[in-house]
Protein backbone atom coordinates (compact mmCIF):
# COMPACT_ATOMS: atom_id res chain seq x y z
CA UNK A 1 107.93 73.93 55.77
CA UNK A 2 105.86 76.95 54.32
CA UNK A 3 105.42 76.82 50.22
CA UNK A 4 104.57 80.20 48.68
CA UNK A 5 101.43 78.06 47.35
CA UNK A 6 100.37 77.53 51.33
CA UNK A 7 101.53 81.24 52.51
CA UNK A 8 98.03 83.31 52.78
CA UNK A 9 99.08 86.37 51.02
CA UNK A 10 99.66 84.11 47.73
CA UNK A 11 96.37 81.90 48.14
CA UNK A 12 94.42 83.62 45.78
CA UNK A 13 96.62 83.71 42.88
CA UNK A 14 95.81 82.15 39.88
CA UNK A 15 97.48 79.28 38.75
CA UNK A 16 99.43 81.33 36.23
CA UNK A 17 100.12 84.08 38.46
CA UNK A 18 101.23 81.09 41.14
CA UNK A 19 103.75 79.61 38.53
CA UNK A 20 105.68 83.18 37.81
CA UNK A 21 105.85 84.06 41.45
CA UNK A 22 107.58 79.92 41.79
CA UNK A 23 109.63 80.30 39.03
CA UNK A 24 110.93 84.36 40.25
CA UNK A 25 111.41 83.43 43.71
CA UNK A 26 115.07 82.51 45.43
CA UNK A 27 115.24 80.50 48.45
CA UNK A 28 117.97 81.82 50.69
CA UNK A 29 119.23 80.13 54.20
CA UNK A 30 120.54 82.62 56.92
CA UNK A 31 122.24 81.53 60.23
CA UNK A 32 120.85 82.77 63.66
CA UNK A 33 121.57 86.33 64.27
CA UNK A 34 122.24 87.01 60.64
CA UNK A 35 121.36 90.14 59.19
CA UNK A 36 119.19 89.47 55.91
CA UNK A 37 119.25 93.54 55.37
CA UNK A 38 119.95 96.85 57.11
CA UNK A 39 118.10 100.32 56.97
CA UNK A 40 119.43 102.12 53.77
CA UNK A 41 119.71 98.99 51.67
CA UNK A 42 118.54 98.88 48.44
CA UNK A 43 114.18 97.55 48.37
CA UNK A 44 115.38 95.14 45.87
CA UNK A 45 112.78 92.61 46.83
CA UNK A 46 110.43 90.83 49.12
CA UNK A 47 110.89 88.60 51.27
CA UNK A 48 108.03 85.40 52.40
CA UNK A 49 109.40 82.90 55.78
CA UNK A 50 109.49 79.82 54.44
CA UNK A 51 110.86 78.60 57.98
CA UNK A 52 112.01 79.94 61.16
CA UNK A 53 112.11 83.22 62.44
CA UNK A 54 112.98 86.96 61.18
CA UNK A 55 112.76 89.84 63.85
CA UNK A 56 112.22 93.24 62.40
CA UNK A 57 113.91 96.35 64.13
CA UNK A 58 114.76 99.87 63.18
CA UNK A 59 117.12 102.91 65.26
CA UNK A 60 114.34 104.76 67.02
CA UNK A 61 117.72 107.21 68.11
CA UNK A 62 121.30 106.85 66.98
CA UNK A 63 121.77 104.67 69.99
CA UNK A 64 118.06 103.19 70.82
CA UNK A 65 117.49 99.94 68.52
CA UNK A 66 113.86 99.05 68.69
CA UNK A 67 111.77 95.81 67.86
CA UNK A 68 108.94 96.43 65.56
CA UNK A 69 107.93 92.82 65.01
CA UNK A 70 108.73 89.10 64.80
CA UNK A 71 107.90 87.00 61.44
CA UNK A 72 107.12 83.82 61.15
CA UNK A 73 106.77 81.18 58.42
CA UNK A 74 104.21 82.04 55.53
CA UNK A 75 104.23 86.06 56.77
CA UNK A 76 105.80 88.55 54.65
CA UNK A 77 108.14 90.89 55.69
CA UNK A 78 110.33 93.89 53.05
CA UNK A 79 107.50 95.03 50.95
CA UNK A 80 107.18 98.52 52.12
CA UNK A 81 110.25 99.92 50.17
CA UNK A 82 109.46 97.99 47.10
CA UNK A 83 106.04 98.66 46.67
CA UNK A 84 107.94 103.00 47.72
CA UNK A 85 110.82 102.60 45.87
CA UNK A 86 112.53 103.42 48.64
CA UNK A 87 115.88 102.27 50.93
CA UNK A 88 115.09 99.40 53.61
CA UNK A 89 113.53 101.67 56.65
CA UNK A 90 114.41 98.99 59.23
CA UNK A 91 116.26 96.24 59.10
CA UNK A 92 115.75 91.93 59.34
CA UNK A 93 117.71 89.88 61.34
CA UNK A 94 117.18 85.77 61.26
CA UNK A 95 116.31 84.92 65.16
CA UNK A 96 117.17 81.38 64.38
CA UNK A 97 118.44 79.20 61.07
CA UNK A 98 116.22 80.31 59.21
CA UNK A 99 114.77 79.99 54.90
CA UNK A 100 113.36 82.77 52.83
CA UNK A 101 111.54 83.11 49.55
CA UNK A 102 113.02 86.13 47.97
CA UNK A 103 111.21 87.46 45.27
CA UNK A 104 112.92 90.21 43.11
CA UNK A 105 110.89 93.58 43.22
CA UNK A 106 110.01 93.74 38.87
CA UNK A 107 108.66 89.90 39.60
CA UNK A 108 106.56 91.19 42.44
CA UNK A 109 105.04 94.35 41.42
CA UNK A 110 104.12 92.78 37.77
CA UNK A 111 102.56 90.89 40.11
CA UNK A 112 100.44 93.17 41.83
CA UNK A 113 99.62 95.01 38.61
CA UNK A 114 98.13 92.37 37.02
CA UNK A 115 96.27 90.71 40.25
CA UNK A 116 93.61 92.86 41.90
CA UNK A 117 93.38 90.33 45.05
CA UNK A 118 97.51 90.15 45.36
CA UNK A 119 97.10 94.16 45.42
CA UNK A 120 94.11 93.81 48.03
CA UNK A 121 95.63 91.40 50.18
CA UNK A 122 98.75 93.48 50.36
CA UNK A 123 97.08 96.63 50.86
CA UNK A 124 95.21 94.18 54.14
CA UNK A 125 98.58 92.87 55.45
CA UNK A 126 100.46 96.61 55.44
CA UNK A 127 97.28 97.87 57.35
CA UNK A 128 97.02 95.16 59.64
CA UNK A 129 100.82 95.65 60.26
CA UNK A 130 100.62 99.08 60.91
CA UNK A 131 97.67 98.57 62.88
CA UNK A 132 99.80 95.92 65.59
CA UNK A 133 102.98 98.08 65.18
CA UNK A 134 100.98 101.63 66.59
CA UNK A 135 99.41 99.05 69.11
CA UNK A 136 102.70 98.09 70.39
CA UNK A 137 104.04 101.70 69.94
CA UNK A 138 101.33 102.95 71.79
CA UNK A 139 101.78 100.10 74.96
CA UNK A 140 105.69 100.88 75.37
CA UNK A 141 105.22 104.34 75.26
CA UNK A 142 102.92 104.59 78.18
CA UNK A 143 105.30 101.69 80.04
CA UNK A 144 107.95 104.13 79.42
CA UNK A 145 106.19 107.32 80.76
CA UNK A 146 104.57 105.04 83.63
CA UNK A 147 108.83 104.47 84.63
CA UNK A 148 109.48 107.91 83.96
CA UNK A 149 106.28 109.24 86.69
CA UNK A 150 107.79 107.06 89.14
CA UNK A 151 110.88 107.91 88.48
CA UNK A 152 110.01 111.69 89.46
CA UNK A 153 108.15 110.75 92.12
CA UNK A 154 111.15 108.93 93.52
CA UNK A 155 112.83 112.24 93.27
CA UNK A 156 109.97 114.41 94.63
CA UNK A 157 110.19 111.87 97.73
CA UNK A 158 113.72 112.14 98.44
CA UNK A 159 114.23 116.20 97.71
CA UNK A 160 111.43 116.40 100.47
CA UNK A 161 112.68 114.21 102.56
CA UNK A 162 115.97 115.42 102.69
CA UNK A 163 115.61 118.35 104.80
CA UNK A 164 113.67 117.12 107.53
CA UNK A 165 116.06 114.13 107.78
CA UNK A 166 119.00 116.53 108.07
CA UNK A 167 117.46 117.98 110.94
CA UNK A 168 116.54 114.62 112.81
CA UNK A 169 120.07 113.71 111.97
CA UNK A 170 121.59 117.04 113.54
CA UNK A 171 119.42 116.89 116.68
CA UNK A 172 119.65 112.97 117.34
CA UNK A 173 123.58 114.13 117.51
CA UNK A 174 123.08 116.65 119.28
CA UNK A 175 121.07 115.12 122.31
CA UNK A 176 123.49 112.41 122.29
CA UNK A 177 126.14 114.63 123.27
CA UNK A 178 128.13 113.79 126.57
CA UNK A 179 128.18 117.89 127.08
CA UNK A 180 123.62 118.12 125.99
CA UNK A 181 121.89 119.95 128.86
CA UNK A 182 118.45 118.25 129.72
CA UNK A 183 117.09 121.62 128.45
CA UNK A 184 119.01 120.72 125.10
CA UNK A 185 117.93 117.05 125.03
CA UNK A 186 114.21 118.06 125.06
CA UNK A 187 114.79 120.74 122.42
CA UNK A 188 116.21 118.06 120.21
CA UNK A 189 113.02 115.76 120.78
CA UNK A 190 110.88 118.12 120.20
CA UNK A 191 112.23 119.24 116.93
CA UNK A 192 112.26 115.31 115.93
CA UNK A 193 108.72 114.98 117.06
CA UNK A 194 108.01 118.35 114.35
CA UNK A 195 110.20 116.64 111.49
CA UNK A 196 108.81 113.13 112.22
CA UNK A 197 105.32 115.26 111.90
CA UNK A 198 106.28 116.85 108.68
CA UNK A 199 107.38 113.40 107.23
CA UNK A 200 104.03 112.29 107.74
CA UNK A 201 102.32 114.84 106.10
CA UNK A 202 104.32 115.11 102.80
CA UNK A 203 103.82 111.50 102.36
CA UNK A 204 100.10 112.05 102.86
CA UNK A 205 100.02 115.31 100.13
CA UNK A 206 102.48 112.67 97.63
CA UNK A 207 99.31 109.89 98.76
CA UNK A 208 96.64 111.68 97.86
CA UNK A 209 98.28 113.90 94.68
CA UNK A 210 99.00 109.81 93.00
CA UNK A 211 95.23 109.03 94.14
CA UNK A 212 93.83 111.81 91.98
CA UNK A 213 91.30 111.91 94.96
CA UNK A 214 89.64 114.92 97.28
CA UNK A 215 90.32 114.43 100.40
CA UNK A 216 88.33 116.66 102.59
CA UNK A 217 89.30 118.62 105.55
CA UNK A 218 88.43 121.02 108.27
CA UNK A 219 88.83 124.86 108.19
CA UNK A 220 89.17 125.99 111.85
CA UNK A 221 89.27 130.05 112.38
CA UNK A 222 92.79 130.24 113.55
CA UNK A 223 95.06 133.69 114.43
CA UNK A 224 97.15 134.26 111.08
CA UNK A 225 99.36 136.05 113.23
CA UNK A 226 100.18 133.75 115.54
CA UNK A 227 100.35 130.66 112.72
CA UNK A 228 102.96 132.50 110.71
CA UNK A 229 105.37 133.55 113.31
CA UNK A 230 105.35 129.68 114.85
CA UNK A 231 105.89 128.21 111.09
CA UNK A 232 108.68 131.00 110.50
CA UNK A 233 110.64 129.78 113.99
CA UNK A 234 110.44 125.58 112.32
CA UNK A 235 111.59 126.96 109.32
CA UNK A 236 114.45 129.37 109.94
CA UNK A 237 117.03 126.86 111.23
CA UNK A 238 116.28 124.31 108.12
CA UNK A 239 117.21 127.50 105.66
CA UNK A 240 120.22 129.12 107.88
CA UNK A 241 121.99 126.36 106.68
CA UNK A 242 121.76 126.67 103.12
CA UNK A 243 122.77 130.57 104.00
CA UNK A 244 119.53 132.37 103.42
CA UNK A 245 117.74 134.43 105.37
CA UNK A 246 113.92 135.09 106.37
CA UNK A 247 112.72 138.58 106.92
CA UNK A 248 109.20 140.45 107.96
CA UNK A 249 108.74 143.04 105.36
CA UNK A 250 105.33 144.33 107.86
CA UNK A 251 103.92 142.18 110.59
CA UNK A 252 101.42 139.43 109.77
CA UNK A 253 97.99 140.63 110.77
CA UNK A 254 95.82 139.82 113.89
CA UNK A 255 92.81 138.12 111.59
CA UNK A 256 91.26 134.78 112.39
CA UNK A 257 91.15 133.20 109.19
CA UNK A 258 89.13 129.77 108.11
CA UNK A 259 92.47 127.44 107.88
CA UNK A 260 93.69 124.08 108.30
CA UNK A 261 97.26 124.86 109.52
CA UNK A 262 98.98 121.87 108.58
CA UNK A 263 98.12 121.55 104.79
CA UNK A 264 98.90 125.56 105.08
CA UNK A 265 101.93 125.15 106.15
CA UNK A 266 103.09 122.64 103.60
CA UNK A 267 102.34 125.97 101.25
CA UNK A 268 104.34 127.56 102.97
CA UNK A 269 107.18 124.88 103.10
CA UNK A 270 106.84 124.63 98.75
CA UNK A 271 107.43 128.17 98.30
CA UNK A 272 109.88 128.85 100.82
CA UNK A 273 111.92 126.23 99.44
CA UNK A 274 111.73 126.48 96.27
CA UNK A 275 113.64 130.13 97.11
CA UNK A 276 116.30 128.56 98.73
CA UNK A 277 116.61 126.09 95.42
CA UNK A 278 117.27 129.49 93.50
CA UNK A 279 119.93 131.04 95.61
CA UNK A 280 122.29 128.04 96.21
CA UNK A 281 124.63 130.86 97.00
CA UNK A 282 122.63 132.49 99.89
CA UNK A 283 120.45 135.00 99.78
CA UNK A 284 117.40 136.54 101.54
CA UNK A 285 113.60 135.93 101.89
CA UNK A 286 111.07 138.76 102.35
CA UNK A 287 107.67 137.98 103.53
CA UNK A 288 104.84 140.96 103.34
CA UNK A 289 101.56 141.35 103.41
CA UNK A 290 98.32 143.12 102.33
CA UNK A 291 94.68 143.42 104.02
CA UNK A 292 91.60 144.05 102.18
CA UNK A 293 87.81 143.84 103.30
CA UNK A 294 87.84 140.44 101.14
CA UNK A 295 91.47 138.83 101.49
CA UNK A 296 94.78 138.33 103.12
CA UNK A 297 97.47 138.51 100.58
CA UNK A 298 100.75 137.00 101.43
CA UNK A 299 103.86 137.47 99.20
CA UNK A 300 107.05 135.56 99.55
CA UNK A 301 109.81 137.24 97.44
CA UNK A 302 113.31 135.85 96.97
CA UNK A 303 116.50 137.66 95.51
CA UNK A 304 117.29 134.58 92.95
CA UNK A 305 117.32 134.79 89.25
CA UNK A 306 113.27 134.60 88.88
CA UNK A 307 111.36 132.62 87.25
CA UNK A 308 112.10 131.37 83.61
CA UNK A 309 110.57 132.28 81.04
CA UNK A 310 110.08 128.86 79.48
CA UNK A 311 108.36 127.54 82.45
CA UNK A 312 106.32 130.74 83.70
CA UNK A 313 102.96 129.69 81.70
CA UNK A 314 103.12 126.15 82.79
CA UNK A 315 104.34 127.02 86.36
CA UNK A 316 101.42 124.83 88.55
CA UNK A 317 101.32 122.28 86.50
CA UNK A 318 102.43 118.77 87.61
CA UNK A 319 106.09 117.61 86.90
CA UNK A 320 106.81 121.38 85.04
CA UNK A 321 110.64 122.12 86.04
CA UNK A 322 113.32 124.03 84.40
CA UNK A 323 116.95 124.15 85.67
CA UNK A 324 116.53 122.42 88.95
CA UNK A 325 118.86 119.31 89.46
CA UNK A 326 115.64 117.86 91.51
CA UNK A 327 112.45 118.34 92.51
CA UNK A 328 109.64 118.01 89.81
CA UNK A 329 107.66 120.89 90.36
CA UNK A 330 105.08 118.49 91.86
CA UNK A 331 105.53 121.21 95.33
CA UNK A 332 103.70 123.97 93.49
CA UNK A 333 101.45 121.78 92.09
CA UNK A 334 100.02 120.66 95.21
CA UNK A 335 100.30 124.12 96.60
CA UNK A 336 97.74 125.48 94.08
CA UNK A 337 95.65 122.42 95.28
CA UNK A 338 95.69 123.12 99.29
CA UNK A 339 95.36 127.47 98.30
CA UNK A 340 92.73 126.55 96.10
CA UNK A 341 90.90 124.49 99.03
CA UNK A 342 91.04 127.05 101.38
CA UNK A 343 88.90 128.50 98.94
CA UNK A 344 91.99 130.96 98.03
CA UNK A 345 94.56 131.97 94.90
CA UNK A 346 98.19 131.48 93.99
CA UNK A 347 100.12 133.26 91.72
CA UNK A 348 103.66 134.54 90.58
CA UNK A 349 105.41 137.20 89.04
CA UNK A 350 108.88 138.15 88.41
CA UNK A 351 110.14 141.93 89.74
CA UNK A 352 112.40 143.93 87.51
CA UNK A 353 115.71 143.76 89.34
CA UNK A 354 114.35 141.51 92.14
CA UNK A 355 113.94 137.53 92.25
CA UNK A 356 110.77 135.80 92.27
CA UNK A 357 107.63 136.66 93.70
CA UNK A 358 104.67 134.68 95.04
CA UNK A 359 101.19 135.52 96.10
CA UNK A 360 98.60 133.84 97.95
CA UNK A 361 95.04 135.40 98.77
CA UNK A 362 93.13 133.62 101.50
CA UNK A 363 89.68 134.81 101.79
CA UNK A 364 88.90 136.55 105.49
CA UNK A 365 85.47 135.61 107.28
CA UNK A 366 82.52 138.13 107.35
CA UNK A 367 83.16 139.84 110.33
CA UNK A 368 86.75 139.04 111.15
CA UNK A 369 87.70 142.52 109.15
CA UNK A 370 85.98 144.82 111.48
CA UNK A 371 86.98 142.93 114.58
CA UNK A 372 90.32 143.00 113.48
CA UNK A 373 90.40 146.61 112.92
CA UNK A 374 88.88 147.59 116.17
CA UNK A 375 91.20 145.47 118.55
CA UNK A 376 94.45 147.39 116.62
């Protein structure tokens, strides 16, 4: 059993100053699980283990109770709104049966005035308390975000998921039909095979996004024509269902630029449905595009509500969402990545009257321009 003689924070105290603090302090007995005070109680003392245990917690929200610290025997625990003159900040709960020196706040800060090592070692404990408490602070809040990444990634996972599931699901029942045409049957396995394909690849751009890594690839010249109109045929039936509709604004031009069409079309993929998340009414999709000496532009516009305000500066950034019941904004994200890898741009913009706009730039290979231009 702890005296206050034995307890460190008293060690140094003169045998005067030893026989006040014995003769002002109250031993008190608690049961396990009783409260010894509450926030808002009066700082009407200190309080010293003198055995068992004493947990220390305070309302981090009106519903979110939160464990600062555990005492044990010979550690103090209280003196912050005595030595403030303040209420109780947090409150002390007896773990087990436990005893307590009490010590009556006039008793304990006559104390301190007259004994310059009581003050010191005081002033040591409170920092060293602080100290573990923004240590532990620190550890749960990074725990808590660490849940709360994975938790979005979850999300990201399954919003990305979902589509090319529906359409395994769809054609699986469709080729299992009693009534399915061979010609029908291979349609359906080959637009498994695409989704199967597409599967993989978002789970390689989630892979390599949580790696933090740069994972090279190869940019092959490839006919931007011919890439857009075969992504805009896997695309179409996925969006049909959710009402919305793709148009050509102008044709996509004949130029042979440096890409790597799958991580392309994943762009693609991102922006396109993130329009479709905005009109969960229907609506309509215009693609256009613009030719200079240096660039292909590409702009996919939607007739939704635009883009928010409160997200528009932050709108690439990781996780940055506003008003979507899922996603994470992680698609945009990674579509600034693959743009920017193709050595290319990506912005957006909202049109007065109109929905949401985005832009791409891909950069066109010396000599493609003029080619271009002279096989039109």
């Amino acid at each position: 059993m702890m005296t206050l003689e034995s307890c460190p924070i008293f060690s140094q105290l003169k045998p005067g100053e030893l026989k006040v603090l014995e003769q002002a302090a109250q031993v008190r007995g608690f049961k396990a699980n009783e409260d010894i005070f509450r926030e808002g109680d009066t700082g009407d003392g200190v309080y010293v283990v003198r055995r068992g245990l004493v947990q220390i917690t305070g309302l981090i929200t009106l519903n979110d109770r939160h464990a600062f610290s555990k005492v044990g025997p010979g550690e103090m625990f209280g003196e912050m709104a005595v030595l403030e003159n303040k209420p109780r900040s947090a409150s002390a709960t007896a773990l087990e049966e436990t005893e307590v020196y009490f010590i009556p706040r006039e008793a304990m800060l006559a104390l301190v005035e007259n004994s310059p090592l009581l003050s010191m070692g005081l002033l040591r404990e409170i920092s060293n308390r602080l100290r573990e408490f923004n240590r532990q602070y620190v550890s749960e809040v990074l725990q808590r975000e660490r849940l709360a990444l994975v938790g979005r990634f979850a999300r990201t996972i399954v919003h990305d998921l979902k589509n090319p599931l529906n359409i395994i699901g769809l054609s699986a029942e469709m080729a299992g039909m009693e009534k399915a045409t061979p010609e029908g049957r291979h349609l359906a396995k080959q637009r498994i095979s695409k989704q199967v394909e597409r599967i993989s690849e978002l789970v390689n751009e989630i892979l390599e996004f949580t790696q933090g890594s740069h994972v090279s690839f190869v940019l092959a010249q490839t006919p931007y024509d011919v890439f857009v109109q075969i992504l805009l045929e896997e695309i179409r039936p996925e969006i049909e269902i959710k009402s919305v509709t793709i148009e050509l604004e102008n044709a996509p031009p004949a130029i042979r630029l440096l890409l790597n069409p799958k991580r392309l079309r994943r762009v693609f993929y991102n922006l396109i449905h993130n329009a479709t998340d905005a009109m969960p009414d229907g609506g309509r999709i215009t693609l256009r595009f613009r030719v200079s000496e240096e660039e292909v532009i590409t702009e996919i516009e939607d007739t939704g509500p635009g883009i928010a305000t409160e997200i528009a500066d932050r709108l690439f950034d990781a996780f940055a969402t506003f008003g979507k019941a899922h996603g994470t904004g992680l698609g945009l994200s990674i579509s600034k990545k693959i743009v920017e890898d193709h050595r290319g741009r990506i912005s957006a913009r909202n049109e007065p009257g109109r929905g949401a706009v985005f832009s791409f730039a891909l950069p066109v290979p010396a000599g493609e321009h003029e080619e271009a231009v002279i096989g039109r």
